[in-house]
PDB file of N, CA and C in Angstrom:
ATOM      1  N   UNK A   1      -8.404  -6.178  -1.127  1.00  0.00           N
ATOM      2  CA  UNK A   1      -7.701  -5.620   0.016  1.00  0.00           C
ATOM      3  C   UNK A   1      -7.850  -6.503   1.253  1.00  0.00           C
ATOM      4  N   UNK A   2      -8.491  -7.097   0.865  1.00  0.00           N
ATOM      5  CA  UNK A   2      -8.997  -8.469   2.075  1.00  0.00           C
ATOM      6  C   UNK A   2      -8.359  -9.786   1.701  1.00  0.00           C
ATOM      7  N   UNK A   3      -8.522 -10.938   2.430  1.00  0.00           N
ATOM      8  CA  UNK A   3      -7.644 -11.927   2.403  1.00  0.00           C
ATOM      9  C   UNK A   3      -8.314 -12.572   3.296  1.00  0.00           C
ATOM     10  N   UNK A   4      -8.873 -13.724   3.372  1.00  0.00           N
ATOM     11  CA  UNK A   4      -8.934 -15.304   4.125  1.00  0.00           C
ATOM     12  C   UNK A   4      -7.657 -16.041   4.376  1.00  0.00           C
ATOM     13  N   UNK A   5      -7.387 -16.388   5.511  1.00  0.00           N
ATOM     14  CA  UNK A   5      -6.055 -16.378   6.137  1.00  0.00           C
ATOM     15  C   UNK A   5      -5.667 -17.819   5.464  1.00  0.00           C
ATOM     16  N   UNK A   6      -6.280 -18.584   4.923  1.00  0.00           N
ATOM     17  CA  UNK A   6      -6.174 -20.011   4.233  1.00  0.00           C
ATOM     18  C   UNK A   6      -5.399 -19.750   2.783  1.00  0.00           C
ATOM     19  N   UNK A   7      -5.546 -18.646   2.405  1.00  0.00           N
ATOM     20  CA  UNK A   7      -5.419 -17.833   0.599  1.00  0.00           C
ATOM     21  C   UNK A   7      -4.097 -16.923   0.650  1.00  0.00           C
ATOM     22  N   UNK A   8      -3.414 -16.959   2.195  1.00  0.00           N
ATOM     23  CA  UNK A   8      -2.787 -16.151   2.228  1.00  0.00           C
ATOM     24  C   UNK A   8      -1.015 -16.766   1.346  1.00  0.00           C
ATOM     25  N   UNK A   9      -0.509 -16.193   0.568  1.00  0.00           N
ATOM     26  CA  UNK A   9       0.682 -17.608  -0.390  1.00  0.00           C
ATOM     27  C   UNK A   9       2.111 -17.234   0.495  1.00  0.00           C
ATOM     28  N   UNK A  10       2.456 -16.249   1.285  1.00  0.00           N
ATOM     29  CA  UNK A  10       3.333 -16.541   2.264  1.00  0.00           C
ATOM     30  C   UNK A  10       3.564 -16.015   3.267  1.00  0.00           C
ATOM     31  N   UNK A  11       3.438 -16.928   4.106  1.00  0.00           N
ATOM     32  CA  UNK A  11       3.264 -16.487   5.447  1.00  0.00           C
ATOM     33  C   UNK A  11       3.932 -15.645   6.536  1.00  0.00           C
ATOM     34  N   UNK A  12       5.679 -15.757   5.211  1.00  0.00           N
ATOM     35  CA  UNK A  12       6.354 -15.143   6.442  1.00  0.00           C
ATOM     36  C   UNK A  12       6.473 -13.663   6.261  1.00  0.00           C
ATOM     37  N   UNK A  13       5.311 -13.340   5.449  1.00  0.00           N
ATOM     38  CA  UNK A  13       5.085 -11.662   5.123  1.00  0.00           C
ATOM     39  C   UNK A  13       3.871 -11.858   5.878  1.00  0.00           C
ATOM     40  N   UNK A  14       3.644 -12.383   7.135  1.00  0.00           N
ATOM     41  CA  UNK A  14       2.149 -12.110   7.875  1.00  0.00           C
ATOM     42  C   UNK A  14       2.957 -10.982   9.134  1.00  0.00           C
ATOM     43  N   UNK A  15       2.279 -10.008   9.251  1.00  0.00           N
ATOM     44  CA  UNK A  15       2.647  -8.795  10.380  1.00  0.00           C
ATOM     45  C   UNK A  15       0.885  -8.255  11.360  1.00  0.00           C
ATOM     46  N   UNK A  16       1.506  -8.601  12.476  1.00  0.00           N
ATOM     47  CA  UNK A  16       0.579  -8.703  13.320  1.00  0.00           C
ATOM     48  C   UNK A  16       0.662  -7.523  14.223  1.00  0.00           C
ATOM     49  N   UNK A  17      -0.429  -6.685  13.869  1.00  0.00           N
ATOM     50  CA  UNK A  17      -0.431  -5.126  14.277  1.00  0.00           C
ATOM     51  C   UNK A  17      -0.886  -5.250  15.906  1.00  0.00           C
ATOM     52  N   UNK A  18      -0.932  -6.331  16.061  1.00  0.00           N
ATOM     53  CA  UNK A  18      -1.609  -5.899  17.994  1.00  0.00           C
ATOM     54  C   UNK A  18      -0.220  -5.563  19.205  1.00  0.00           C
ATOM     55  N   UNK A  19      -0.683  -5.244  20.006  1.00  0.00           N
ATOM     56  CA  UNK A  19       0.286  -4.623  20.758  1.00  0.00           C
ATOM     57  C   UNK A  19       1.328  -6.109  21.159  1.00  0.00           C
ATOM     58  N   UNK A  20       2.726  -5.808  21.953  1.00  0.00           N
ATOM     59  CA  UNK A  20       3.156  -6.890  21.856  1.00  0.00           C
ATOM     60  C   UNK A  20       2.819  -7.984  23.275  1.00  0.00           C
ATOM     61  N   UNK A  21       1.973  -7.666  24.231  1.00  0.00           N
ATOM     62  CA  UNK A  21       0.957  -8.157  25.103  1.00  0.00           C
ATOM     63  C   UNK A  21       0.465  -9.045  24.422  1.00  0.00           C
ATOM     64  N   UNK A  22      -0.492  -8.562  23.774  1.00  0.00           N
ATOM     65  CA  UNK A  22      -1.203  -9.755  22.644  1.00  0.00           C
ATOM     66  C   UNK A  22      -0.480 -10.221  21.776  1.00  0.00           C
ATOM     67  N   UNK A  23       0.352 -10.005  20.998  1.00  0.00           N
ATOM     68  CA  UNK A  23       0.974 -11.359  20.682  1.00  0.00           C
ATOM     69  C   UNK A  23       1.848 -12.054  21.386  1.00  0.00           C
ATOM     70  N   UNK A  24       2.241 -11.852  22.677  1.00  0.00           N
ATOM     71  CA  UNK A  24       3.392 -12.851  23.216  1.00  0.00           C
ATOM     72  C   UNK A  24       2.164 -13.746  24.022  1.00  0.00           C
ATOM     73  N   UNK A  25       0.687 -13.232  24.145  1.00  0.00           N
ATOM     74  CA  UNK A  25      -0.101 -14.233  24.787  1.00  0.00           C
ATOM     75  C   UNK A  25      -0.723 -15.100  23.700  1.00  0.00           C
ATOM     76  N   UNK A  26      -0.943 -15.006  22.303  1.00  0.00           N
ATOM     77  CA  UNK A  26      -0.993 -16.104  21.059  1.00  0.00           C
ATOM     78  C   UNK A  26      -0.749 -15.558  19.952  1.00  0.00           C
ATOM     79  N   UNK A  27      -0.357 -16.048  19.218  1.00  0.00           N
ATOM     80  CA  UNK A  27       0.583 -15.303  17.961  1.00  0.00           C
ATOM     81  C   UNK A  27       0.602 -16.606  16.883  1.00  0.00           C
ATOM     82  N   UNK A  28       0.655 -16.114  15.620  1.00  0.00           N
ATOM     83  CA  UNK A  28       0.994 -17.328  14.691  1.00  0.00           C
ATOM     84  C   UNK A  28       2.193 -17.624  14.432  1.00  0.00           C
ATOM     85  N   UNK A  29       2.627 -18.893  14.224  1.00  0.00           N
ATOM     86  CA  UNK A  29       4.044 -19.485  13.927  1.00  0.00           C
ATOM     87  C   UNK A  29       4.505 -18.339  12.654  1.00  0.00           C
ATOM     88  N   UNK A  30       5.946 -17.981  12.983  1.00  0.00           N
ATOM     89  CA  UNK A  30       6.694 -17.062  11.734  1.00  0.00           C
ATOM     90  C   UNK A  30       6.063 -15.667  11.674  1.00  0.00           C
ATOM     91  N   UNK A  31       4.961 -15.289  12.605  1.00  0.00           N
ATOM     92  CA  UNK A  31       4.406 -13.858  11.949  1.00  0.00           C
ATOM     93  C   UNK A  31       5.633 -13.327  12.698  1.00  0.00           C
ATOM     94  N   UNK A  32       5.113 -11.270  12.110  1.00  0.00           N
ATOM     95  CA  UNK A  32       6.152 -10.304  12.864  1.00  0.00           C
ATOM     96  C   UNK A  32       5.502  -9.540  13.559  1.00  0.00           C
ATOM     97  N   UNK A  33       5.530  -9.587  14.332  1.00  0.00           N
ATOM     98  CA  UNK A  33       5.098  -8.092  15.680  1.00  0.00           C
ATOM     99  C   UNK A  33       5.773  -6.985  15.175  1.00  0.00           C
ATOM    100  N   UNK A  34       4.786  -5.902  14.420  1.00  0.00           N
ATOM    101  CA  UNK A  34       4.744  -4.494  14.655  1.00  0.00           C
ATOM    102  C   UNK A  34       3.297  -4.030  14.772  1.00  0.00           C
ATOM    103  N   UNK A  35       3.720  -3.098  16.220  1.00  0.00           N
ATOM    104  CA  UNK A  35       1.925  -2.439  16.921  1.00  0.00           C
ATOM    105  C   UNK A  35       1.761  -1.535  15.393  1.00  0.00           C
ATOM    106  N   UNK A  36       0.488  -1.493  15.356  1.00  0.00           N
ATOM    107  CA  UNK A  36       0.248  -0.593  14.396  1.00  0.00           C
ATOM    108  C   UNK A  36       0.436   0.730  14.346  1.00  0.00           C
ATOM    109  N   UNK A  37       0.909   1.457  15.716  1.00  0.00           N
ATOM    110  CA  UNK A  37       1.736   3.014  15.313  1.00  0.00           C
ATOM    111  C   UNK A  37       2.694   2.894  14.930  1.00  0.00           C
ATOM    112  N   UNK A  38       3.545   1.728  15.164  1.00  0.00           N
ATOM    113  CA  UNK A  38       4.732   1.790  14.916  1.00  0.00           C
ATOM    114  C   UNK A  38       5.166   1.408  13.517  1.00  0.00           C
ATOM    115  N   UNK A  39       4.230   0.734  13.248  1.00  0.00           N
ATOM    116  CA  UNK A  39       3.964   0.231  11.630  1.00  0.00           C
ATOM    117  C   UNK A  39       3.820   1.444  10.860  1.00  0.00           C
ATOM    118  N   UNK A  40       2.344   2.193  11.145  1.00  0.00           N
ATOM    119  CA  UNK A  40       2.353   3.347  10.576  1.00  0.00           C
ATOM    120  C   UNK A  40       3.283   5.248  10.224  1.00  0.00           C
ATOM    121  N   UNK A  41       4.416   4.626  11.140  1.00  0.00           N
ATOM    122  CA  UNK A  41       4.729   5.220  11.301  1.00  0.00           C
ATOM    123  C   UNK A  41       6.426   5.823  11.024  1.00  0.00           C
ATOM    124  N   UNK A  42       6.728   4.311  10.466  1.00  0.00           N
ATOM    125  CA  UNK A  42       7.855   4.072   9.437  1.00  0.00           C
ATOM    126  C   UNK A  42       7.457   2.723   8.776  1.00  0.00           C
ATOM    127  N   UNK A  43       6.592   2.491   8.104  1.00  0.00           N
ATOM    128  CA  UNK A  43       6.308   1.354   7.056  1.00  0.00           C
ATOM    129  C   UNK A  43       7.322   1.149   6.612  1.00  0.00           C
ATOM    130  N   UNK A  44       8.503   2.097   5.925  1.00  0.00           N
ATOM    131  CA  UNK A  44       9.492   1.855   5.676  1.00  0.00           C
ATOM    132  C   UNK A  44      10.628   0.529   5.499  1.00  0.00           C
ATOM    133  N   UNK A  45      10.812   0.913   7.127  1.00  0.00           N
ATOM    134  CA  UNK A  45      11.511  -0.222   8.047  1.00  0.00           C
ATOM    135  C   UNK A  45      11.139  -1.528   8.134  1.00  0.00           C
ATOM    136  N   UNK A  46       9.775  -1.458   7.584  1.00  0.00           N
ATOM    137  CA  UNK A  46       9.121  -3.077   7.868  1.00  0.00           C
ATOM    138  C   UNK A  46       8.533  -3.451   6.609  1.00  0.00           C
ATOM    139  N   UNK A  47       8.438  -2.802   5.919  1.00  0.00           N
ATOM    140  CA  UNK A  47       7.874  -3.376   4.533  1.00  0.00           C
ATOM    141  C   UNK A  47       8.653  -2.534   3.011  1.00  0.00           C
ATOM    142  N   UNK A  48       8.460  -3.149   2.072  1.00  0.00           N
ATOM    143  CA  UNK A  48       8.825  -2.849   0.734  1.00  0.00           C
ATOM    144  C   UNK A  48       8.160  -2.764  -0.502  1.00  0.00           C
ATOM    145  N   UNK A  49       7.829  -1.923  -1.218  1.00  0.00           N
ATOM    146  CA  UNK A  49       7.280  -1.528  -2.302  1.00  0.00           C
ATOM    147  C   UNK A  49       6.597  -2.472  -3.599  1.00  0.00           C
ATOM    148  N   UNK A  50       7.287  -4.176  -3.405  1.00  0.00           N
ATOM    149  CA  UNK A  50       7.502  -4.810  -4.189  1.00  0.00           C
ATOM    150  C   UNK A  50       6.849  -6.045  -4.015  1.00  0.00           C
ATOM    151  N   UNK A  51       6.915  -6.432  -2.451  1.00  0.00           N
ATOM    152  CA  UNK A  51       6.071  -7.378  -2.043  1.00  0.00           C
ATOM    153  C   UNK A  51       4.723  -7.354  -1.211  1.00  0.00           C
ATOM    154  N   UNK A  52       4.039  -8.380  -1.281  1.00  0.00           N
ATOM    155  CA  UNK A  52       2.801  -8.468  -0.947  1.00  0.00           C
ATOM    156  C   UNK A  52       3.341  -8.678   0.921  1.00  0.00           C
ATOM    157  N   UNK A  53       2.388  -8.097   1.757  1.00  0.00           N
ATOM    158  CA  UNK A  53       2.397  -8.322   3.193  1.00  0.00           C
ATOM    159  C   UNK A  53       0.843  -8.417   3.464  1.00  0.00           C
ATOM    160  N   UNK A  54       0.716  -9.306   4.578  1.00  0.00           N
ATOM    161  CA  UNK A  54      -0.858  -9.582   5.449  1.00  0.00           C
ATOM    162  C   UNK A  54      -0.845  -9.280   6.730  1.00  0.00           C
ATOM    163  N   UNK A  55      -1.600  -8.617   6.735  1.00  0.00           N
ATOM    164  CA  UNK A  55      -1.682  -7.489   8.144  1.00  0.00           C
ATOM    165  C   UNK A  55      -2.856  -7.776   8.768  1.00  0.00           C
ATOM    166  N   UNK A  56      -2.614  -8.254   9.979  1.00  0.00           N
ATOM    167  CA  UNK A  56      -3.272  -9.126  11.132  1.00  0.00           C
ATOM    168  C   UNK A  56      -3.919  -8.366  12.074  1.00  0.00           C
ATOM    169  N   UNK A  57      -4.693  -8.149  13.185  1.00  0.00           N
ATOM    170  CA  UNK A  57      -5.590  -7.921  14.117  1.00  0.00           C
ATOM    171  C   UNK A  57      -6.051  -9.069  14.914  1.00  0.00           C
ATOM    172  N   UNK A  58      -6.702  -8.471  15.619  1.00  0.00           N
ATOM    173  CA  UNK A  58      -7.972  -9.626  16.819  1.00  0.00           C
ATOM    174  C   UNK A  58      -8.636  -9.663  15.746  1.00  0.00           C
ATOM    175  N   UNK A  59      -9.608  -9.124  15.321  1.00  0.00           N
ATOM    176  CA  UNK A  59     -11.010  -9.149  14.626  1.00  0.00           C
ATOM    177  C   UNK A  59     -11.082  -8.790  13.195  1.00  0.00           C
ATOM    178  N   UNK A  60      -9.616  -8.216  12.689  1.00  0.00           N
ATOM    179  CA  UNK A  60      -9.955  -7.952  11.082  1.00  0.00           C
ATOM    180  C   UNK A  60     -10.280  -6.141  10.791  1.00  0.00           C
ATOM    181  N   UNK A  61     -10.978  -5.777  11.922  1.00  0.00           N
ATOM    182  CA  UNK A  61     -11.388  -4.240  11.407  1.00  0.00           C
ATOM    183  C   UNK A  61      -9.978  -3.092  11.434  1.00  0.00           C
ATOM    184  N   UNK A  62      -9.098  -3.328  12.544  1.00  0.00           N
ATOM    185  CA  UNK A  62      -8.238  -2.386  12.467  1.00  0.00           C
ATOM    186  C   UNK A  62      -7.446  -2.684  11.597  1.00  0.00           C
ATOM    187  N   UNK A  63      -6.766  -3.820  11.341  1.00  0.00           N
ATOM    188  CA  UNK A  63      -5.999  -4.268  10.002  1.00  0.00           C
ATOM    189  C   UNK A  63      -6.135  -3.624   8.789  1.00  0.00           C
ATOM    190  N   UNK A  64      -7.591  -3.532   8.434  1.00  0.00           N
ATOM    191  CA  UNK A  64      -8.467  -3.349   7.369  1.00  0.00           C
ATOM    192  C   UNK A  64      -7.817  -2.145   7.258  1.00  0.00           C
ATOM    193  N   UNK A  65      -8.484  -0.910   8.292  1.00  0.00           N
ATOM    194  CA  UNK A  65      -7.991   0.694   8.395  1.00  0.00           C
ATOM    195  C   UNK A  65      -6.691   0.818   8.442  1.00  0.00           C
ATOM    196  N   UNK A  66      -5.771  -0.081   8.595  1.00  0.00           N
ATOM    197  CA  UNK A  66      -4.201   0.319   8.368  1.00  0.00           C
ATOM    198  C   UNK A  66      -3.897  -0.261   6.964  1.00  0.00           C
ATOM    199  N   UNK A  67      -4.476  -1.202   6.294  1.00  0.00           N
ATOM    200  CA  UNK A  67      -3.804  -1.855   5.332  1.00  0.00           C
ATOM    201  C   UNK A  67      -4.583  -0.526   3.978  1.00  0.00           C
ATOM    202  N   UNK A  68      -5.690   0.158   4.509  1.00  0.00           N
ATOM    203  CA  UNK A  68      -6.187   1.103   3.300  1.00  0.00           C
ATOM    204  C   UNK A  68      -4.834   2.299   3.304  1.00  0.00           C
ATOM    205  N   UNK A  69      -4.496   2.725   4.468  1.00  0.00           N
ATOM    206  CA  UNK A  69      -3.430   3.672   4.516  1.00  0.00           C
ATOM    207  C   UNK A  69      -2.450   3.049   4.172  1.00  0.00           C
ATOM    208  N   UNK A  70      -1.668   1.956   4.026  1.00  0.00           N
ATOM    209  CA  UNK A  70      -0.371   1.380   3.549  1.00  0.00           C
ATOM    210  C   UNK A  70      -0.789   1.561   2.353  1.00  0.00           C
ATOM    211  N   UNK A  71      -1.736   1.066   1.746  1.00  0.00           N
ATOM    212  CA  UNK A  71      -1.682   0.854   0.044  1.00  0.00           C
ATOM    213  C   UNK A  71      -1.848   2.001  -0.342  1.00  0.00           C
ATOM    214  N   UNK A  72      -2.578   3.094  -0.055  1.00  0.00           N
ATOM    215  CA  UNK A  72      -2.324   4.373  -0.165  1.00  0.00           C
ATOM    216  C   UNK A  72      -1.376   5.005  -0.458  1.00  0.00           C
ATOM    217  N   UNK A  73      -0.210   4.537   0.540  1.00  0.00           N
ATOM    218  CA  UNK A  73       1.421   4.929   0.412  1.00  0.00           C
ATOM    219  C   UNK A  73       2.290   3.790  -0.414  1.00  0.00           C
ATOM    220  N   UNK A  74       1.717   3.164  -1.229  1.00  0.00           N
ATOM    221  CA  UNK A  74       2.120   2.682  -2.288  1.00  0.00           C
ATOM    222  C   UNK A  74       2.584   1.324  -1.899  1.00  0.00           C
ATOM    223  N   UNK A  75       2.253   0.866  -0.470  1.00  0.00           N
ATOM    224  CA  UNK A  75       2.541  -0.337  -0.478  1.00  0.00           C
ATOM    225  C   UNK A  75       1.658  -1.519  -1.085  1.00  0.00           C
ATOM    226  N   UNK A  76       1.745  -3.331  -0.820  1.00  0.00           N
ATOM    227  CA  UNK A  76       0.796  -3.825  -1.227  1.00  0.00           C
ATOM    228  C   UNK A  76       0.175  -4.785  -0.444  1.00  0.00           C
ATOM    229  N   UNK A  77      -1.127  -4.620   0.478  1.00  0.00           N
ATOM    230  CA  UNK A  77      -1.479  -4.898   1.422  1.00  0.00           C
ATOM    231  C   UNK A  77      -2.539  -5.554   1.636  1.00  0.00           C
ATOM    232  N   UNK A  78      -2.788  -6.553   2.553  1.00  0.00           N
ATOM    233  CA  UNK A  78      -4.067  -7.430   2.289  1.00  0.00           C
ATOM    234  C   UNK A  78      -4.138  -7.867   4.083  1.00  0.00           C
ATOM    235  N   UNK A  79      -5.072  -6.976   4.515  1.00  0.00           N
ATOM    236  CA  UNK A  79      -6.023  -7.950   5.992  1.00  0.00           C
ATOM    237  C   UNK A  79      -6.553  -8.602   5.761  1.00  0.00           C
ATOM    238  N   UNK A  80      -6.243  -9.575   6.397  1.00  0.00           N
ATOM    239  CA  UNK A  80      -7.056 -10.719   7.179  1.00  0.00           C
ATOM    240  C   UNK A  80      -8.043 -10.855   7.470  1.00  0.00           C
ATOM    241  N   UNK A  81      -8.849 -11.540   6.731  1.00  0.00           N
ATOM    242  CA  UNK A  81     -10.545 -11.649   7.605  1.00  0.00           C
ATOM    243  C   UNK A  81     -10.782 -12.575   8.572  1.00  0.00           C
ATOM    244  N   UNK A  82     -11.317 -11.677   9.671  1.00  0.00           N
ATOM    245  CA  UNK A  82     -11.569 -11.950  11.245  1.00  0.00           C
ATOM    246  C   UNK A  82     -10.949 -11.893  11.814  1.00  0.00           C
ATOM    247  N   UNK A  83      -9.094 -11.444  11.234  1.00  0.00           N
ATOM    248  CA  UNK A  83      -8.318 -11.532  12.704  1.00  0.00           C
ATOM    249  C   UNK A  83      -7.997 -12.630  13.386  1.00  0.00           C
ATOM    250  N   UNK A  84      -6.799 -11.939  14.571  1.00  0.00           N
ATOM    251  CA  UNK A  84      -6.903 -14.129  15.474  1.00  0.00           C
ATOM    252  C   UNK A  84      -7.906 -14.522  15.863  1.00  0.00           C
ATOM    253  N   UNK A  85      -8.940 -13.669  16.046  1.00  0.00           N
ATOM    254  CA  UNK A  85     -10.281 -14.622  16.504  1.00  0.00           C
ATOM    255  C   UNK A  85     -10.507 -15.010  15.926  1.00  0.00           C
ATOM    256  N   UNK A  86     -10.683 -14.736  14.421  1.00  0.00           N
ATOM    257  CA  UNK A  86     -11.660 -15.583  13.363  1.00  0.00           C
ATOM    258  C   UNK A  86     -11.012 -17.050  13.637  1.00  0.00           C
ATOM    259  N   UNK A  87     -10.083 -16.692  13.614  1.00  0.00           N
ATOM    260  CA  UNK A  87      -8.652 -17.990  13.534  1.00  0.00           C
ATOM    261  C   UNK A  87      -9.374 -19.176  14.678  1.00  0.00           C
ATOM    262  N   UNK A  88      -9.224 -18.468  15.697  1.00  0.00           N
ATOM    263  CA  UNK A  88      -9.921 -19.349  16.719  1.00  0.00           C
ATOM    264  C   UNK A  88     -11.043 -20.550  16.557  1.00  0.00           C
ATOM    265  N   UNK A  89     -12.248 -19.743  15.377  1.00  0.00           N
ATOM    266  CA  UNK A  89     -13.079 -20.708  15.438  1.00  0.00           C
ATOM    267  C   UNK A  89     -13.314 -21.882  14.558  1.00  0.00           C
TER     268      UNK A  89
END
């Protein structure tokens, strides 16, 4: 359910749950901005049953707690370990 952002095989299924503040102040090339209520709240609209998505944070922990509730609802989901910070170092 976890993922090292190096392991991740495509990128342009990376979705970055922070508000859109934080990502218009650093963001990764090709990810998608949805805040995580809004994610949670029609997964629907932003994801599909069939493919793999990587679900982003600052630090990895909230990712984690949204990507257990996506896969729950039958999606197929993998956070990021550490988040953009990890990224940072």
């Amino acid at each position: 359910m976890q993922v090292e952002y190096d392991f991740i095989k495509d990128k342009s299924k990376l979705i970055d749950i922070r508000t859109q503040v934080e990502f218009n102040k650093e963001s990764i090339n090709g990810s998608l901005n949805v805040p995580k209520t809004k994610l949670l709240k029609n997964p629907e609209k932003y994801l599909n049953k069939t493919d793999e998505f990587y679900i982003i944070c600052n630090q990895g922990e909230v990712s984690l707690s949204c990507t257990k509730i996506l896969n729950a609802l039958g999606y197929h989901c993998y956070s990021v370990i550490g988040g953009i910070d990890g990224l940072k170092k």
